[in-house]
Protein backbone atom coordinates (compact mmCIF):
# COMPACT_ATOMS: atom_id res chain seq x y z
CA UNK A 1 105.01 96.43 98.04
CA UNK A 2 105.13 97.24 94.30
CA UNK A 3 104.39 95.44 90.82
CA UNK A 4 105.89 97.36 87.99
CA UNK A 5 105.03 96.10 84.44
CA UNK A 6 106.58 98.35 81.20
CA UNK A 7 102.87 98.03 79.36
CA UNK A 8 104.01 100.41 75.98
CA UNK A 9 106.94 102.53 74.55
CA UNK A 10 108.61 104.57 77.17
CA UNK A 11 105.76 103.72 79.66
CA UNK A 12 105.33 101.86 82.92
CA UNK A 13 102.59 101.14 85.09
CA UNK A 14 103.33 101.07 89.37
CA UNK A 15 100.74 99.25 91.00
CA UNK A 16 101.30 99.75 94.87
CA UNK A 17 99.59 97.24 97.02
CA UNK A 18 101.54 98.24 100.38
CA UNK A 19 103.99 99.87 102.02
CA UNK A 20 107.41 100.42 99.98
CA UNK A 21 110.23 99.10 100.91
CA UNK A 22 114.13 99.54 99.90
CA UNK A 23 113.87 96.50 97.61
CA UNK A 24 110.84 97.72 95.93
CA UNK A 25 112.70 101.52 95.05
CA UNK A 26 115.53 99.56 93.89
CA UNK A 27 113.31 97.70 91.34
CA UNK A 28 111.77 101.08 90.44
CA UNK A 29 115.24 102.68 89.96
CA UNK A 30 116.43 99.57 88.00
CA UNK A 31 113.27 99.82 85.68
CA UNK A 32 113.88 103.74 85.20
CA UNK A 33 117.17 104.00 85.09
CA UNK A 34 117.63 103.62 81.23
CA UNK A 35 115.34 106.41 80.43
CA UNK A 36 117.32 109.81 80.80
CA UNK A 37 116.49 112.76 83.29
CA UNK A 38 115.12 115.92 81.71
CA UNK A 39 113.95 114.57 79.09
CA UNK A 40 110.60 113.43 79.92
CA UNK A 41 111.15 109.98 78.25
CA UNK A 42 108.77 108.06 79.93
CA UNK A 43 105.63 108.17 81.19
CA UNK A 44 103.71 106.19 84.91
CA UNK A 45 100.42 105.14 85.93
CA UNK A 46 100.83 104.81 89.50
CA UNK A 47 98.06 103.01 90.80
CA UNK A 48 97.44 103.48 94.81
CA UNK A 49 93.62 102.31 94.47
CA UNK A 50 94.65 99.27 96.39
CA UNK A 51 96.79 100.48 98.72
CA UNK A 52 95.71 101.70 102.43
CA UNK A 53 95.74 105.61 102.94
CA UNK A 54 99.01 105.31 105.06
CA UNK A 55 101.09 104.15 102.27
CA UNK A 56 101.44 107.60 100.67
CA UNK A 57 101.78 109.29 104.27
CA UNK A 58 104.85 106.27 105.39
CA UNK A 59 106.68 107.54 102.31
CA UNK A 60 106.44 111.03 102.95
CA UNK A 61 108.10 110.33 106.56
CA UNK A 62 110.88 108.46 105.01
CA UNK A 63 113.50 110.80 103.88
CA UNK A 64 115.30 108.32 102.26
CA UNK A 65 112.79 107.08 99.90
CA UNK A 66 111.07 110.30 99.33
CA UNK A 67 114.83 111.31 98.31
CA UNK A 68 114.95 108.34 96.07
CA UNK A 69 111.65 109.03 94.15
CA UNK A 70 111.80 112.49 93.71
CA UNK A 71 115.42 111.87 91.92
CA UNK A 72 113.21 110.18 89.22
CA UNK A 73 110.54 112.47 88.85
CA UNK A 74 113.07 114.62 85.50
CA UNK A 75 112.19 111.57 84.02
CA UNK A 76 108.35 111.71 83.39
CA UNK A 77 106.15 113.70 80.65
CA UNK A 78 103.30 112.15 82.14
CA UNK A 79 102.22 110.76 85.31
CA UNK A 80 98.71 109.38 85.56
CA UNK A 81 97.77 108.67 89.50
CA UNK A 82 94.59 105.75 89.86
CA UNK A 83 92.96 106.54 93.17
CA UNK A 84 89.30 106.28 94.22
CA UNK A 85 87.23 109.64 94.82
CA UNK A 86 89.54 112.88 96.29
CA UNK A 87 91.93 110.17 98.02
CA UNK A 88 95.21 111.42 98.54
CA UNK A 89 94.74 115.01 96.68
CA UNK A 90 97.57 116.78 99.09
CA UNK A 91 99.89 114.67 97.76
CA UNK A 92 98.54 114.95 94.37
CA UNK A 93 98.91 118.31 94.57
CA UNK A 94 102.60 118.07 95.72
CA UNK A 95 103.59 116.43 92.85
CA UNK A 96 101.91 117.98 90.49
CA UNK A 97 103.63 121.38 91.50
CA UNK A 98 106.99 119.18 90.50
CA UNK A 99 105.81 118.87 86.84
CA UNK A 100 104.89 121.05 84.20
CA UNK A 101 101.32 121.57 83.76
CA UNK A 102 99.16 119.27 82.51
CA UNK A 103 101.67 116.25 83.34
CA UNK A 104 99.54 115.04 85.97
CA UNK A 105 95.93 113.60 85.82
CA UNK A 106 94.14 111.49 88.19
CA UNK A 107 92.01 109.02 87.44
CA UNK A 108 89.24 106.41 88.99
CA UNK A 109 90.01 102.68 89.31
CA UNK A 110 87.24 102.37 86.65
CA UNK A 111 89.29 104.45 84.22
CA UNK A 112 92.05 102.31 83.90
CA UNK A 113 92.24 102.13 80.46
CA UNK A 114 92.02 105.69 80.03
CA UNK A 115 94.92 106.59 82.42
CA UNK A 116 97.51 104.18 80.51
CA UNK A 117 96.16 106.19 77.61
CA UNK A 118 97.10 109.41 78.80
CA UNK A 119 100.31 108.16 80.54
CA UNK A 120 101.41 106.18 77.17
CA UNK A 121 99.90 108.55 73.82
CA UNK A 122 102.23 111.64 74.79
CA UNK A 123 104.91 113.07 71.79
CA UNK A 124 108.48 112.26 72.68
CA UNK A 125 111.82 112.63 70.84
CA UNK A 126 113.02 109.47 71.08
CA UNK A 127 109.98 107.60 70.22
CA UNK A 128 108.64 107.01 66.51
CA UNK A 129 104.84 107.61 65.56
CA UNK A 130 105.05 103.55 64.68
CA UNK A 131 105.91 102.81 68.11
């Protein structure tokens, strides 16, 4: 199970509070979708601090919706990743071997704030300075 709120310009925040289904991709796909691959024209926070460790492993063992994700991942210039401690730092480092460097930054639950900063405050062609 997923929330998804758009929280600034060409930036959305995942929260995942269990495992995801087909219905939650297809929200995910539905939100992204607009944005255009290889472009990096928007930025996540995914926030997995809430859900249980298996989560991240289900997905991995679902072809399906690994497929599904990883055709979103041209999208991003920035993906910040909430977890608590050195949770989940395989697939962390997975991911961030998709992206170019620097694109991916994890953060504690407690820095919240910060990783919507770093997710949202990132230069992009189709976004003005006033935005």
């Amino acid at each position: 199970m997923i929330e998804i709120t758009e929280y600034a310009p060409c930036a959305v925040e995942v929260k995942v509070k269990g495992p995801i289904g087909a219905d939650d991709l297809k929200r995910l796909e539905d939100v992204l979708d607009p944005y255009q691959p290889d472009e990096g024209s928007v930025s996540a926070v995914i926030d997995v601090s809430e859900a249980a460790p298996e989560v991240a492993s289900d997905l991995g063992h679902s072809a399906t919706h690994l497929e599904r994700l990883m055709s979103q991942f041209d999208k991003f210039a920035r993906i910040a990743v909430v977890t608590p401690g050195r949770a989940r730092v395989g697939v962390l480092r997975a991911v961030g071997a998709l992206l170019p460097s620097g694109a991916l930054q994890r953060f504690e639950p407690a820095a919240l704030s910060q990783a919507r900063a770093f997710a949202a405050h990132v230069s992009r062609p189709n976004v003005s300075a006033a935005e």
